[in-house]
PDB file of N, CA and C in Angstrom:
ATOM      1  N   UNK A   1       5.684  23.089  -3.514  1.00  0.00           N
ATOM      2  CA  UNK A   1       5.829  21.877  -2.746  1.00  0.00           C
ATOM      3  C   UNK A   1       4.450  21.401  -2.308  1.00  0.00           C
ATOM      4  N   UNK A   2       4.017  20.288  -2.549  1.00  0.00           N
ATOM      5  CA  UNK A   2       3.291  19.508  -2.105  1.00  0.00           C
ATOM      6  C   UNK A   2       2.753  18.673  -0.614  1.00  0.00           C
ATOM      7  N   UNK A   3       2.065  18.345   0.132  1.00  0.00           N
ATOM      8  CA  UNK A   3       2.007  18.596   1.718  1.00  0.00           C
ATOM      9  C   UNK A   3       1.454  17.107   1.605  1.00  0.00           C
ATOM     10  N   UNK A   4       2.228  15.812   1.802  1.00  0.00           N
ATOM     11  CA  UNK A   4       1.432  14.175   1.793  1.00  0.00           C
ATOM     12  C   UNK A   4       0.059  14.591   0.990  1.00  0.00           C
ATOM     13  N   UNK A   5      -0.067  14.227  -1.097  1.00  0.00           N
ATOM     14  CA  UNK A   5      -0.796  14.096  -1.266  1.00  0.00           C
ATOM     15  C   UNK A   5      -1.729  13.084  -1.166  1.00  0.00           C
ATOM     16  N   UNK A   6      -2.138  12.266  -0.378  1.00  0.00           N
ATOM     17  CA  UNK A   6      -3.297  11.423   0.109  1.00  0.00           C
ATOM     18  C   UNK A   6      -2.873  10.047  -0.384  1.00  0.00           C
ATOM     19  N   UNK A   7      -4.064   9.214  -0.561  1.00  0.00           N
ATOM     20  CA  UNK A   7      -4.283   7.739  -0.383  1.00  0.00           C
ATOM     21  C   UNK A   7      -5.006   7.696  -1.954  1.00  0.00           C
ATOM     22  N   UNK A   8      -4.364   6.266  -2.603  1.00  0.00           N
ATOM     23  CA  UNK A   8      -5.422   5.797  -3.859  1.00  0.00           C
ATOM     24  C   UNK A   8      -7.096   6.124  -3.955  1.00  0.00           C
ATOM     25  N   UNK A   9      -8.124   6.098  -2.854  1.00  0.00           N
ATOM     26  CA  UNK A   9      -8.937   5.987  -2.831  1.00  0.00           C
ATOM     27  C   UNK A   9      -9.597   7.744  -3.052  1.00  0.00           C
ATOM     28  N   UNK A  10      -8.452   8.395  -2.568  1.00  0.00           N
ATOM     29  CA  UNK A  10      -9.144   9.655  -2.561  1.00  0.00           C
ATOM     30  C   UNK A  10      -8.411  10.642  -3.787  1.00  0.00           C
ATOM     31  N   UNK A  11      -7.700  10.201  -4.565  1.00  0.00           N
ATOM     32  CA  UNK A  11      -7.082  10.382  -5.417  1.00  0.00           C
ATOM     33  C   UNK A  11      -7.727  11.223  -6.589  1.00  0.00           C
ATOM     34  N   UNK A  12      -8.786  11.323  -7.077  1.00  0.00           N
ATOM     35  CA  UNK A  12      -9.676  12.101  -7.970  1.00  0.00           C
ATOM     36  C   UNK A  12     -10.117  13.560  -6.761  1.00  0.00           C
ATOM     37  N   UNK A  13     -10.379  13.044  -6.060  1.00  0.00           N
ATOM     38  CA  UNK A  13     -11.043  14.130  -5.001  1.00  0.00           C
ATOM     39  C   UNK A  13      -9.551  15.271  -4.763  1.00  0.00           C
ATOM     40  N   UNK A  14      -8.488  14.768  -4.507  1.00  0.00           N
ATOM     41  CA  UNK A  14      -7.195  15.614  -4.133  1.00  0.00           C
ATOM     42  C   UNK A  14      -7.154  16.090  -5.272  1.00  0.00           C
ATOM     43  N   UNK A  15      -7.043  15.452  -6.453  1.00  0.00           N
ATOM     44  CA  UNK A  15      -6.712  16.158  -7.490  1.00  0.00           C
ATOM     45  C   UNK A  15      -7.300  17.362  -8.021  1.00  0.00           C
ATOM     46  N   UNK A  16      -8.449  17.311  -8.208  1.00  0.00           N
ATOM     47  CA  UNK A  16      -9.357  18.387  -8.557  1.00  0.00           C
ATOM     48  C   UNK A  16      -9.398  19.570  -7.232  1.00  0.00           C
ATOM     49  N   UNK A  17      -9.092  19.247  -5.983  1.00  0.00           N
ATOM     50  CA  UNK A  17      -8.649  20.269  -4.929  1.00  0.00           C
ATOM     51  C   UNK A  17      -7.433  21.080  -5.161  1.00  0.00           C
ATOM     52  N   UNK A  18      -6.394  19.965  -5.691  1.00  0.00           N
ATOM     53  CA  UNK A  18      -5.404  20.243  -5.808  1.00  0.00           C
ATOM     54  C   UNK A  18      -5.116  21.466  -7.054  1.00  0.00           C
ATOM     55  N   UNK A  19      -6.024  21.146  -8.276  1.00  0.00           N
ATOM     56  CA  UNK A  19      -6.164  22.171  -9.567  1.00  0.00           C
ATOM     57  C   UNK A  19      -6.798  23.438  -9.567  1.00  0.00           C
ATOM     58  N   UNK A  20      -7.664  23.625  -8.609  1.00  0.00           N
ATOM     59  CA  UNK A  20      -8.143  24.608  -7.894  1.00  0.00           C
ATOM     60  C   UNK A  20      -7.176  25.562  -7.235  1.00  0.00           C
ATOM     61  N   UNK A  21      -5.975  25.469  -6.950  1.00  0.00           N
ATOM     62  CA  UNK A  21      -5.304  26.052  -5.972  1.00  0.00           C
ATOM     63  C   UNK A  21      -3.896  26.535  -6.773  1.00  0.00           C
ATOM     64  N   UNK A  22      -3.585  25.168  -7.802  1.00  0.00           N
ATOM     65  CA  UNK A  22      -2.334  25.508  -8.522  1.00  0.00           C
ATOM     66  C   UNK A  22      -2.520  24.722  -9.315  1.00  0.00           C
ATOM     67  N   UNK A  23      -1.387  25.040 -10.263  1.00  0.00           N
ATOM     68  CA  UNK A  23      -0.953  23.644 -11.725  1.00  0.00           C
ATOM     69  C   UNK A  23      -0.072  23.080 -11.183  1.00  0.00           C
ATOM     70  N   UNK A  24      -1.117  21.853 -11.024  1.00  0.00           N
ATOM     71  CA  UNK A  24       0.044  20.388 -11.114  1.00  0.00           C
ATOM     72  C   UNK A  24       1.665  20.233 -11.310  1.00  0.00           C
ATOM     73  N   UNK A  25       1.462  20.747 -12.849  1.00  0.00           N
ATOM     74  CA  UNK A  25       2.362  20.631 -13.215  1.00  0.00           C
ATOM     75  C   UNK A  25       3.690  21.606 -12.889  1.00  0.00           C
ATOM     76  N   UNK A  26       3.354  22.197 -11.978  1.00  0.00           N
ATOM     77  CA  UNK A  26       4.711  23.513 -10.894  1.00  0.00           C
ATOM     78  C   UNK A  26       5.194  22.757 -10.201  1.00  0.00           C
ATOM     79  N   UNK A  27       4.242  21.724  -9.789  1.00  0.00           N
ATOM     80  CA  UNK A  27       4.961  20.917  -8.356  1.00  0.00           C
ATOM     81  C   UNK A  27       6.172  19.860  -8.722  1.00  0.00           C
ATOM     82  N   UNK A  28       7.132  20.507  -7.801  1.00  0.00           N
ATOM     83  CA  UNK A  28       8.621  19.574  -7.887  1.00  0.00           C
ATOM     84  C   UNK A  28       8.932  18.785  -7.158  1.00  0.00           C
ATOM     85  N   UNK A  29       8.704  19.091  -5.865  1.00  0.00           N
ATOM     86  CA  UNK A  29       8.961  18.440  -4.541  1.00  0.00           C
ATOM     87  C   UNK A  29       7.515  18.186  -3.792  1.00  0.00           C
ATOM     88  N   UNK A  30       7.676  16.800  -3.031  1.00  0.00           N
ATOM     89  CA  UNK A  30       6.605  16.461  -2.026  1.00  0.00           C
ATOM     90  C   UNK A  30       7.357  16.381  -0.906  1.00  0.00           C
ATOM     91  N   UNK A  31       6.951  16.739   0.449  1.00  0.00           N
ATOM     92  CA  UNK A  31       6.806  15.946   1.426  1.00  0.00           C
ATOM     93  C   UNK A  31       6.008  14.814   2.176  1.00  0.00           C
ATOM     94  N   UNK A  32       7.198  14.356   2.732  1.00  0.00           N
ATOM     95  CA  UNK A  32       6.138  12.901   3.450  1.00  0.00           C
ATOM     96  C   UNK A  32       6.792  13.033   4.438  1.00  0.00           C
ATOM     97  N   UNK A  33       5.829  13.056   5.495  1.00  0.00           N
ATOM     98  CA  UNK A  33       5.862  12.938   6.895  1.00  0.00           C
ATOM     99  C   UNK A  33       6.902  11.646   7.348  1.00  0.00           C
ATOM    100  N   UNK A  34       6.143  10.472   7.022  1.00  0.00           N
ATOM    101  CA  UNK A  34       6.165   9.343   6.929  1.00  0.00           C
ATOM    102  C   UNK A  34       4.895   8.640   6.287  1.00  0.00           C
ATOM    103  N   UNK A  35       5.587   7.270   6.513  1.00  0.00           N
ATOM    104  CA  UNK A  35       4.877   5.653   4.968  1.00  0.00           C
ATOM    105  C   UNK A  35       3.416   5.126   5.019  1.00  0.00           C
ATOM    106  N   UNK A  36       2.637   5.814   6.057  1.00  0.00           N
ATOM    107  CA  UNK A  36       1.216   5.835   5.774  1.00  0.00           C
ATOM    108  C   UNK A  36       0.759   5.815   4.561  1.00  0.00           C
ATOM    109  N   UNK A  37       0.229   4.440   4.142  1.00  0.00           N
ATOM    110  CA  UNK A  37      -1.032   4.873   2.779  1.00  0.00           C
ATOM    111  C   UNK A  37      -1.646   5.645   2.842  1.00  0.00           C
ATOM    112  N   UNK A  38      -2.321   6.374   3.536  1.00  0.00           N
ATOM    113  CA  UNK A  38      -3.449   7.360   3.817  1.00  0.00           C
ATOM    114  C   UNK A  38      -2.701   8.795   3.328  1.00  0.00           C
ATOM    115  N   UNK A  39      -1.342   8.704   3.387  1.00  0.00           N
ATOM    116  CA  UNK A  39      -0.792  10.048   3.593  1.00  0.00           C
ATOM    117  C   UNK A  39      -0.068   9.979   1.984  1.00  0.00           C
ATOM    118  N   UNK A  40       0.453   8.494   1.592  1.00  0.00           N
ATOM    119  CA  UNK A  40       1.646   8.902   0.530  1.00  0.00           C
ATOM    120  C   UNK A  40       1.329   7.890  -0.823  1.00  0.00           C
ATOM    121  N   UNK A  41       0.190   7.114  -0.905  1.00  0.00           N
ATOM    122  CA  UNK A  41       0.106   5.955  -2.230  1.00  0.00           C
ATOM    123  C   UNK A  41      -0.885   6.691  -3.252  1.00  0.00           C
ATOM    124  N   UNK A  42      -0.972   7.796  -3.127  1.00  0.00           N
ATOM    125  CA  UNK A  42      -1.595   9.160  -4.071  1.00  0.00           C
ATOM    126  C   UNK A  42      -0.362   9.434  -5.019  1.00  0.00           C
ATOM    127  N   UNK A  43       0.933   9.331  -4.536  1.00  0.00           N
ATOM    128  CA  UNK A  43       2.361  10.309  -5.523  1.00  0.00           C
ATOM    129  C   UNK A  43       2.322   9.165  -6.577  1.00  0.00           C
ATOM    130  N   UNK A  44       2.204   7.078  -6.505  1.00  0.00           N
ATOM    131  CA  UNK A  44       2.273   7.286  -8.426  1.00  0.00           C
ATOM    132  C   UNK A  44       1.402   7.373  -8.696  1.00  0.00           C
ATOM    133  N   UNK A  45       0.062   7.615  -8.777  1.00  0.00           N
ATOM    134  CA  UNK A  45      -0.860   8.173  -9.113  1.00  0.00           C
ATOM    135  C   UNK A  45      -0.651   9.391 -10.120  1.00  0.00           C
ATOM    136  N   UNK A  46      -0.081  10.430  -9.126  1.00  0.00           N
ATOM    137  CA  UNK A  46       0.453  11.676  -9.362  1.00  0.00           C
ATOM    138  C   UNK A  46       1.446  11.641 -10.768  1.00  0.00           C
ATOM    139  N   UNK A  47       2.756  10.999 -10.145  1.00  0.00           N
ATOM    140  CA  UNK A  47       3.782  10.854 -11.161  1.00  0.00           C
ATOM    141  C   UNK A  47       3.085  10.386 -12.653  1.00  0.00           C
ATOM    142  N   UNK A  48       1.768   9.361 -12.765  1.00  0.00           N
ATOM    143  CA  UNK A  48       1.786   8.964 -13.930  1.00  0.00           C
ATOM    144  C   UNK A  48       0.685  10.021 -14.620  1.00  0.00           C
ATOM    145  N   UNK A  49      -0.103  10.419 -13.812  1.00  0.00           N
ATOM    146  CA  UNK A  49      -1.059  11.444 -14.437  1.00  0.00           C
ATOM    147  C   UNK A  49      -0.644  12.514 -15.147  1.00  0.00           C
ATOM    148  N   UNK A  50       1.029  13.108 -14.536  1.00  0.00           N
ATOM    149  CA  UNK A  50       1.424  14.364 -14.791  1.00  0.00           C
ATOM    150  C   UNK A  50       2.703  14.180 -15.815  1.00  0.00           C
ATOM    151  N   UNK A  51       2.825  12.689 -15.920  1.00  0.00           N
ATOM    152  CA  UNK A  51       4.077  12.385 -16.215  1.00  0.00           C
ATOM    153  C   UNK A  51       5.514  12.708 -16.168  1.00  0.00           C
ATOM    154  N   UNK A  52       5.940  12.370 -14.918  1.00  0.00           N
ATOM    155  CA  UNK A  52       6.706  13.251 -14.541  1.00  0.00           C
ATOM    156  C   UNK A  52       7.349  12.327 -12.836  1.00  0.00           C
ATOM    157  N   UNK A  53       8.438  12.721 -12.517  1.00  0.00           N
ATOM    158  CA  UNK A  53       8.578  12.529 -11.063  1.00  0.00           C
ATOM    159  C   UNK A  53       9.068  13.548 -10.233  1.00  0.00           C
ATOM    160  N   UNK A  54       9.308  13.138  -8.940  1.00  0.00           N
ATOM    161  CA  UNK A  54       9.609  14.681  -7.751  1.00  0.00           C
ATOM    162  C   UNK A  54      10.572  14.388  -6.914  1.00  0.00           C
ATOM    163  N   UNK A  55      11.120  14.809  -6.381  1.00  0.00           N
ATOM    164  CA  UNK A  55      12.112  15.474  -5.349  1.00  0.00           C
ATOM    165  C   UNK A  55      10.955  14.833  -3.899  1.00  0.00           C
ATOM    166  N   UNK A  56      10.732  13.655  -3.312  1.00  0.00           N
ATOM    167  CA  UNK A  56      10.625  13.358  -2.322  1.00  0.00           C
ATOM    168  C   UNK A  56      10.840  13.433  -1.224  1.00  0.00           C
ATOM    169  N   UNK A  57      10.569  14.755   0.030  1.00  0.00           N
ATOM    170  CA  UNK A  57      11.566  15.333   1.256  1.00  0.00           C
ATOM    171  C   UNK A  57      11.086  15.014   2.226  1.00  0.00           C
ATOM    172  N   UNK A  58      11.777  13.790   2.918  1.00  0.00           N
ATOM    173  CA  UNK A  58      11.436  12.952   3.889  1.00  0.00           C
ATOM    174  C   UNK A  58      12.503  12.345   5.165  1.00  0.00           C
ATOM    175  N   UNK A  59      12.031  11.529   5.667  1.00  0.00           N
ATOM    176  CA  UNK A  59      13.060  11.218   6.546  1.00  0.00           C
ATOM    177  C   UNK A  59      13.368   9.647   6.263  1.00  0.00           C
ATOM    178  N   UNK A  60      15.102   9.111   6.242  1.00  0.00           N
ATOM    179  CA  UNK A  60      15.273   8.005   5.893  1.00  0.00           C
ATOM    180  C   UNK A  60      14.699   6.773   5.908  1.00  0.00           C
ATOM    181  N   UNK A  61      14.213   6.937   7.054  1.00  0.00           N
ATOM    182  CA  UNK A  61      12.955   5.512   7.377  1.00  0.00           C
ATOM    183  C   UNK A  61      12.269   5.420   6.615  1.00  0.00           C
ATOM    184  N   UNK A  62      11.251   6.717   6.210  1.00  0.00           N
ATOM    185  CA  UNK A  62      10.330   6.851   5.010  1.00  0.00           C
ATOM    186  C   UNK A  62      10.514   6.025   4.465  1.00  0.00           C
ATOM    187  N   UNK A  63      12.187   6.381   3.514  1.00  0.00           N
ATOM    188  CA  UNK A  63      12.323   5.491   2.288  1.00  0.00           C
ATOM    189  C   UNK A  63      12.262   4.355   2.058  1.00  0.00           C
ATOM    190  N   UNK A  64      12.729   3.909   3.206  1.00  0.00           N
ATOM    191  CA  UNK A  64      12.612   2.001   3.190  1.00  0.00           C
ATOM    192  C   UNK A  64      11.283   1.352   2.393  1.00  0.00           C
ATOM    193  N   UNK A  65       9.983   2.738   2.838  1.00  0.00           N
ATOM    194  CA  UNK A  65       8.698   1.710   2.205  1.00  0.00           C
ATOM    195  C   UNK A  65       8.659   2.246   1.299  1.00  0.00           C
ATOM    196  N   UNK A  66       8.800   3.304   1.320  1.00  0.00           N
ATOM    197  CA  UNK A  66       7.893   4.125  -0.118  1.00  0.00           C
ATOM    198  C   UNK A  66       8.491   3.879  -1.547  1.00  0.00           C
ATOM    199  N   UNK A  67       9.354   3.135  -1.680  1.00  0.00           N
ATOM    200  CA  UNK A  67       9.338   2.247  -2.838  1.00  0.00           C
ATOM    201  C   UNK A  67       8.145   1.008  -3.080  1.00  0.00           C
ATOM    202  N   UNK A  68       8.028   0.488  -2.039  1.00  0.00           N
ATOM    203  CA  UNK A  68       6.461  -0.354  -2.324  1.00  0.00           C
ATOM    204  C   UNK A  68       5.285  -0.163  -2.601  1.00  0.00           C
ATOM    205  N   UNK A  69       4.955   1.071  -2.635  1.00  0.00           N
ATOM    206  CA  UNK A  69       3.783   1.540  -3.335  1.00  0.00           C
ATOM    207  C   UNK A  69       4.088   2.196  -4.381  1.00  0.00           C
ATOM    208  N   UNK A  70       5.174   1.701  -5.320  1.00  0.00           N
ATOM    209  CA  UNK A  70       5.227   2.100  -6.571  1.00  0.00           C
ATOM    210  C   UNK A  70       5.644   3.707  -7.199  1.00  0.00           C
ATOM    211  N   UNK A  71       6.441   4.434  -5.870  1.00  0.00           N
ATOM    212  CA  UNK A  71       6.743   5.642  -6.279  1.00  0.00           C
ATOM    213  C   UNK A  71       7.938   5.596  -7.067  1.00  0.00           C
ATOM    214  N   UNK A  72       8.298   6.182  -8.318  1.00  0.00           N
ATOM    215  CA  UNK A  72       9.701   6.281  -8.885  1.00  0.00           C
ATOM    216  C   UNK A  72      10.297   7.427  -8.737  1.00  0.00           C
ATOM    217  N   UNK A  73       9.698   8.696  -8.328  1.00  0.00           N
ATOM    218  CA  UNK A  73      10.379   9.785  -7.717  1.00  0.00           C
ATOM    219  C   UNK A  73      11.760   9.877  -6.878  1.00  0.00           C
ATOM    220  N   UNK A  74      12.733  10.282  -7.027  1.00  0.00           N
ATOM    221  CA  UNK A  74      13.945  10.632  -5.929  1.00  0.00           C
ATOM    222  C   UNK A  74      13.326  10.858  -4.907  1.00  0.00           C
ATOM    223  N   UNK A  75      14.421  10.397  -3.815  1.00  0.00           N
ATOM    224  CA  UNK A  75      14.264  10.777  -2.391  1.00  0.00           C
ATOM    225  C   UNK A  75      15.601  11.840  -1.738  1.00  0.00           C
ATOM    226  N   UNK A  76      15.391  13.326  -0.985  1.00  0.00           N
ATOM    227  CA  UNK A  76      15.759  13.578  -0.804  1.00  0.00           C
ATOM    228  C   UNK A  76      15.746  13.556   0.997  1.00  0.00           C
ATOM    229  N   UNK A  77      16.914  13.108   1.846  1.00  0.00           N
ATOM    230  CA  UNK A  77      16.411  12.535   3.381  1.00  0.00           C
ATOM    231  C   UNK A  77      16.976  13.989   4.080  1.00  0.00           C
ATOM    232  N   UNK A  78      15.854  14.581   4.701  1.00  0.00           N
ATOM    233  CA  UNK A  78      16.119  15.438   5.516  1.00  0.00           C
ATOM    234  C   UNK A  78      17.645  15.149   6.269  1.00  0.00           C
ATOM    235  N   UNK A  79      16.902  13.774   7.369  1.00  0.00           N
ATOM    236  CA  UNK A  79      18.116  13.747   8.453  1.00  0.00           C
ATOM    237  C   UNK A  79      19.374  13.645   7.856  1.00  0.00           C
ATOM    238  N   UNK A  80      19.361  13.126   6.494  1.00  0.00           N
ATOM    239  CA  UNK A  80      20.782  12.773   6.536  1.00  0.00           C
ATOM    240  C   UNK A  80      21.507  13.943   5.801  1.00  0.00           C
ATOM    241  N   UNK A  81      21.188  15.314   5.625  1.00  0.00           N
ATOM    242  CA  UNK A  81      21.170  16.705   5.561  1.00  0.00           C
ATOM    243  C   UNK A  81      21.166  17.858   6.562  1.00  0.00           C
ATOM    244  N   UNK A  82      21.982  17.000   7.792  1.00  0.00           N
ATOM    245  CA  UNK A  82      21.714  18.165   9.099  1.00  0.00           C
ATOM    246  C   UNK A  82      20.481  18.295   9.150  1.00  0.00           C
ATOM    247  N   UNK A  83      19.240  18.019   8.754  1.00  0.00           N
ATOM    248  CA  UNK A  83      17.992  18.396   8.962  1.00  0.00           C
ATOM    249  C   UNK A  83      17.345  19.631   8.215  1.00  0.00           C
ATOM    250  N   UNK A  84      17.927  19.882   7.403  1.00  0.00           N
ATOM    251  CA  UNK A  84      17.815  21.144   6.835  1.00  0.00           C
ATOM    252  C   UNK A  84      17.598  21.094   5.587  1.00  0.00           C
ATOM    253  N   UNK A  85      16.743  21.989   5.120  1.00  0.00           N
ATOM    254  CA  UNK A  85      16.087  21.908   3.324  1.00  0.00           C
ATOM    255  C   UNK A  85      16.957  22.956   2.800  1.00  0.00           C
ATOM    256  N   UNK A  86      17.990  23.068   2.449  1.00  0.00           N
ATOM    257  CA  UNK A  86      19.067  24.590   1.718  1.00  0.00           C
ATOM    258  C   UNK A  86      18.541  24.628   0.187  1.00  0.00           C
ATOM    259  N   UNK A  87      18.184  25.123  -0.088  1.00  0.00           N
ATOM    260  CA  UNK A  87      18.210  25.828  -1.996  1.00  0.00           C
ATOM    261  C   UNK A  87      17.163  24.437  -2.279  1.00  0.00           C
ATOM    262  N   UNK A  88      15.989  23.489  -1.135  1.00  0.00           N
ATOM    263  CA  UNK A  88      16.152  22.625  -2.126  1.00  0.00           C
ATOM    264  C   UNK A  88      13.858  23.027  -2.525  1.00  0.00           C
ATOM    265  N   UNK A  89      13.563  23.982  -1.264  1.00  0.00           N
ATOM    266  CA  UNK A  89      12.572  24.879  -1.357  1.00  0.00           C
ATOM    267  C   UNK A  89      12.464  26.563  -1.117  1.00  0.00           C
ATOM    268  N   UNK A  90      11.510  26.565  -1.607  1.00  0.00           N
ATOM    269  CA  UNK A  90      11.476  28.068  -1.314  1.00  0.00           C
ATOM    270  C   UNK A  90      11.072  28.433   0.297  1.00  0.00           C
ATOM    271  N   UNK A  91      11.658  29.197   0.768  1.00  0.00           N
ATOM    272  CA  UNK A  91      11.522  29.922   2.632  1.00  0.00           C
ATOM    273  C   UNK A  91      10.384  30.882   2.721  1.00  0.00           C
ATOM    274  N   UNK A  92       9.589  31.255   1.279  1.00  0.00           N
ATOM    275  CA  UNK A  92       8.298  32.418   1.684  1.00  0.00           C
ATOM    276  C   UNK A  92       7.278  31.350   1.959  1.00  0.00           C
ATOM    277  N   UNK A  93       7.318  30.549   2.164  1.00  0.00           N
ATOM    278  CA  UNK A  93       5.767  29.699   2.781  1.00  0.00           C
ATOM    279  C   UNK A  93       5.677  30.152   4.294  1.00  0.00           C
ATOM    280  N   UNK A  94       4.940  31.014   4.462  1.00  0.00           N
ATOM    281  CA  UNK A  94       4.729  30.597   6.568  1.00  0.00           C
ATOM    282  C   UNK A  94       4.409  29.278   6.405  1.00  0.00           C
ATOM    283  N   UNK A  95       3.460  28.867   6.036  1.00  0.00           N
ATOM    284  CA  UNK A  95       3.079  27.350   6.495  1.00  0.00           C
ATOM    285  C   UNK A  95       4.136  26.327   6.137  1.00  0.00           C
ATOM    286  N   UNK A  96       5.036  26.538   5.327  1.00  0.00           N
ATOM    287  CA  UNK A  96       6.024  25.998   5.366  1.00  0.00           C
ATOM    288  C   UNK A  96       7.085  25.730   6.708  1.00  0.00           C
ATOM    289  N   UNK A  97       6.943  26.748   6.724  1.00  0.00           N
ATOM    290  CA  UNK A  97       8.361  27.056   8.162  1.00  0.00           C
ATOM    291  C   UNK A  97       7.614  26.749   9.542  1.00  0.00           C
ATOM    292  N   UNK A  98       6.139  26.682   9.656  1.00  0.00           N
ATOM    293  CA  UNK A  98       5.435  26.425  10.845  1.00  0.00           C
ATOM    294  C   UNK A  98       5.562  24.930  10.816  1.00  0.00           C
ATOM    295  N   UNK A  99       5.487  24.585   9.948  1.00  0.00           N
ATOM    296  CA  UNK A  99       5.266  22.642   9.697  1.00  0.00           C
ATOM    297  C   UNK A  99       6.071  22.131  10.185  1.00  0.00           C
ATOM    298  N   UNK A 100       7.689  22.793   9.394  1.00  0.00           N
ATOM    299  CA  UNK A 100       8.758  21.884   9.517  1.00  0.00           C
ATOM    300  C   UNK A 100       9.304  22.570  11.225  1.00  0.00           C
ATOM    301  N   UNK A 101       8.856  23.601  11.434  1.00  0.00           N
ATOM    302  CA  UNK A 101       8.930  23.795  13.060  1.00  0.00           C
ATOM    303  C   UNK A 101       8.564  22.735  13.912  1.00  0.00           C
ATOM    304  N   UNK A 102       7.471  22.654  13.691  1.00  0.00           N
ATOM    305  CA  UNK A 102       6.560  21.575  14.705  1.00  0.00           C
ATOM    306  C   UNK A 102       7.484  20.496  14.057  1.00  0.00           C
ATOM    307  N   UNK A 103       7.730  19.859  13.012  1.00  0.00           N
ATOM    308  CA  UNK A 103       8.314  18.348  12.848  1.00  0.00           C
ATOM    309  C   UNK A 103       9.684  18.144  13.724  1.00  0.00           C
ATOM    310  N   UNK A 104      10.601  19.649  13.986  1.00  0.00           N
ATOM    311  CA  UNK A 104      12.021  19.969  14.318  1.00  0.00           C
ATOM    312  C   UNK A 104      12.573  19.788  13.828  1.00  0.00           C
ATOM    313  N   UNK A 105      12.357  20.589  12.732  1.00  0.00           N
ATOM    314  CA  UNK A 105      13.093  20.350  11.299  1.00  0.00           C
ATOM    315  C   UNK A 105      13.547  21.793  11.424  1.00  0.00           C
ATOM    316  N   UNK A 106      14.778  22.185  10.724  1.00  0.00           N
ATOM    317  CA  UNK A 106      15.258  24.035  10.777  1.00  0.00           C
ATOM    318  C   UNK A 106      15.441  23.982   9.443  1.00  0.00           C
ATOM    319  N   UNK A 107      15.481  24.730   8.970  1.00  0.00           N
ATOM    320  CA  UNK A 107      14.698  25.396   7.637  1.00  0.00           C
ATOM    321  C   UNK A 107      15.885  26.547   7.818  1.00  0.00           C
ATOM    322  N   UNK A 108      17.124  26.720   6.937  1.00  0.00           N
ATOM    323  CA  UNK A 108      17.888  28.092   6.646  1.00  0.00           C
ATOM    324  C   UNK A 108      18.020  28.450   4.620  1.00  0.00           C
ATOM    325  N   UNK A 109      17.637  29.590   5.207  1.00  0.00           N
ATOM    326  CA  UNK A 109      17.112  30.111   4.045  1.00  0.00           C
ATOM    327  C   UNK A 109      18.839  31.145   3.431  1.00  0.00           C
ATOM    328  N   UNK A 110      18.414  31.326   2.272  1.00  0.00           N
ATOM    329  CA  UNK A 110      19.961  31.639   1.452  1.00  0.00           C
ATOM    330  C   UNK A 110      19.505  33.144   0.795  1.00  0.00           C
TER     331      UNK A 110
END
């Protein structure tokens, strides 16, 4: 899973951070906080480089924009899921489970 990969402008710079750490091409799912450019007009970027789209895990509002910056990826909406990610990530991330702590998001693992 992917953590808001960035903004158009910084888009070469994430990427090559990003290849350093893992293959691209593992990643299924992103999160988005929320519809900040700064945070989310990096994913078609993403989608067309890797060719490919993702599992978007966000909150409904999100979605309203993030079709305008050209993402074709699914959206999967937390809230409207009890708040809860089931089977749809993996539960061994600490930094996973610290994140979606702080957001008040609950996270049950299977």
């Amino acid at each position: 899973m992917l953590l808001e990969p960035g903004s158009v402008p910084h888009f070469n710079i994430f990427y090559k951070k990003l290849e350093s750490v893992v293959e691209p091409e593992r990643i299924n799912y992103i999160f988005v906080s929320h519809q900040e450019p700064d945070l989310c007009t990096g994913i078609p970027l993403l989608e067309k480089k890797l060719n490919k789209t993702f599992t978007i895990l966000t909150h409904t509002r999100t979605t309203f924009l993030l079709p305008f910056y050209g993402i074709k990826s699914d959206y999967y909406a937390v809230d409207m899921n009890h708040e809860q990610l089931v089977s749809v990530i993996s539960c061994k991330v600490a930094l996973t489970n610290f994140f979606y702590k702080k957001m008040g998001w609950r996270i049950r693992c299977k």
